[in-house]
Structures are given as structure tokens and as C-alpha cells.
C-alpha atoms as a PDB file:
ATOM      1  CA  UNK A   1      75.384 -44.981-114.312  1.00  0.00           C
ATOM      2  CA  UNK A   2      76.682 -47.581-112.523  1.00  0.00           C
ATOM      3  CA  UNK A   3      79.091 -45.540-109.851  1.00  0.00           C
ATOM      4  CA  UNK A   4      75.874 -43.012-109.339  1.00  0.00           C
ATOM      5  CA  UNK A   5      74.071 -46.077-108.108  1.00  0.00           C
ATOM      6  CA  UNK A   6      77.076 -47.256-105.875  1.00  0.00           C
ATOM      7  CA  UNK A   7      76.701 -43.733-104.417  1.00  0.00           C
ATOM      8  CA  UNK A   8      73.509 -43.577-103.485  1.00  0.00           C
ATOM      9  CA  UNK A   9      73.095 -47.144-102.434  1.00  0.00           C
ATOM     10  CA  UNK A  10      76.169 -45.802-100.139  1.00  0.00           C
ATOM     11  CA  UNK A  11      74.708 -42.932 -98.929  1.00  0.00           C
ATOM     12  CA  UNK A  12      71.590 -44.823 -98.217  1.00  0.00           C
ATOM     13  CA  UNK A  13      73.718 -47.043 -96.319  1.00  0.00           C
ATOM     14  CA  UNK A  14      75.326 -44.409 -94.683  1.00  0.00           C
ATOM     15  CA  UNK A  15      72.155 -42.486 -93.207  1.00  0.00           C
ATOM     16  CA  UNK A  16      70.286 -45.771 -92.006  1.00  0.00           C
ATOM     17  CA  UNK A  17      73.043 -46.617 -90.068  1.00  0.00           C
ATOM     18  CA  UNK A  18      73.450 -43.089 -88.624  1.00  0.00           C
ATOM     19  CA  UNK A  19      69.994 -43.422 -87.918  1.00  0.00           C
ATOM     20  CA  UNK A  20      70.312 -46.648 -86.601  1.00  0.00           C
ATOM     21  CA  UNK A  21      72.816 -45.288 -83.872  1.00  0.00           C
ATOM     22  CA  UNK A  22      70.733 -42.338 -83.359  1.00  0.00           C
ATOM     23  CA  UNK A  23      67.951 -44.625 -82.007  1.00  0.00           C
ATOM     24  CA  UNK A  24      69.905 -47.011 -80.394  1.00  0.00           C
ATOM     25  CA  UNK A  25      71.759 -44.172 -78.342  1.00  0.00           C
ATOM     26  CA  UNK A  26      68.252 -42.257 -77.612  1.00  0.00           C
ATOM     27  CA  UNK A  27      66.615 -45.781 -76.207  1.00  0.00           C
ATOM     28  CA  UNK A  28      69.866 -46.393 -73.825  1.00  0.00           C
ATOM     29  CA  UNK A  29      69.383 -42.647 -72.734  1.00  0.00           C
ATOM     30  CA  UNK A  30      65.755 -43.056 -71.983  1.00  0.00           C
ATOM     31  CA  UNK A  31      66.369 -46.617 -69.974  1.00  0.00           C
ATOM     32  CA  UNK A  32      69.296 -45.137 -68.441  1.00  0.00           C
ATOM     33  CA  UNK A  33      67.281 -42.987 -67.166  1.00  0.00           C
ATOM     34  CA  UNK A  34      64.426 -45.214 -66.085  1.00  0.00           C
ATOM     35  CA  UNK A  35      67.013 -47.467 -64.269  1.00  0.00           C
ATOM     36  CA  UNK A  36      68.440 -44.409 -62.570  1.00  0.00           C
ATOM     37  CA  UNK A  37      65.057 -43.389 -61.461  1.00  0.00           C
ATOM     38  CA  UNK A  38      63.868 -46.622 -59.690  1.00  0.00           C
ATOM     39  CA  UNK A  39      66.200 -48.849 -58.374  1.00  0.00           C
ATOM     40  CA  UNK A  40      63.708 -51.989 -58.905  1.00  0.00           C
ATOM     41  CA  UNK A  41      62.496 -54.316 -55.788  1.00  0.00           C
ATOM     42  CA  UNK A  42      65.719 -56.216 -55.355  1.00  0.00           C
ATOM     43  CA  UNK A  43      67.475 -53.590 -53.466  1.00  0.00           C
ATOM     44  CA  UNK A  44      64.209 -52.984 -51.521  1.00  0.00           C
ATOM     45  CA  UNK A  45      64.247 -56.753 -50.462  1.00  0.00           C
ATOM     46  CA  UNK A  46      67.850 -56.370 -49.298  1.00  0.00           C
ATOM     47  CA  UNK A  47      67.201 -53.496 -47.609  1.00  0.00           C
ATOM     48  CA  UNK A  48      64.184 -54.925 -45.365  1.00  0.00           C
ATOM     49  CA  UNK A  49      66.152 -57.768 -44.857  1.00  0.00           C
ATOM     50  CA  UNK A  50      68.629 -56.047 -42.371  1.00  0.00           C
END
């Protein structure tokens, strides 16, 4: 009984973490995106500047 709740505690483990990256990787792809997008209003400044 014991190792068959070492397993699945493990395999709970296992799939929240692959989760876990899932999500992280998805919300860097979705601001990586955003940041591609729109360079934000520091460059603009610099660029009125000159």
C-alpha cells in the first residue's frame, strides 16, 4: 500500500509540474508576443528626440 501511494503522489507530482511548465511557457509566448507587437513609449521618446 505504501509504494502505490508513493506512485501516485509521484505521478501527481509529475503532471502539476508538467502543467506548471505548460503555463509558464504559454504566458512567455503570449507576452512575447505582446512585446513584439508594441515596442512601448520609450523607443517613441527616443525617436522624437532626434
Amino acid at each position: 500500500m505504501r509504494t502505490k501511494r508513493r506512485l501516485q503522489a509521484a505521478a501527481l507530482t509529475a503532471v502539476a509540474v508538467v502543467l506548471g511548465l505548460f503555463t509558464v511557457q504559454g504566458t512567455y509566448a503570449l507576452w512575447s508576443a505582446a512585446a513584439s507587437a508594441s515596442p512601448g513609449p520609450s523607443r517613441r521618446r527616443r525617436s522624437i528626440r532626434r
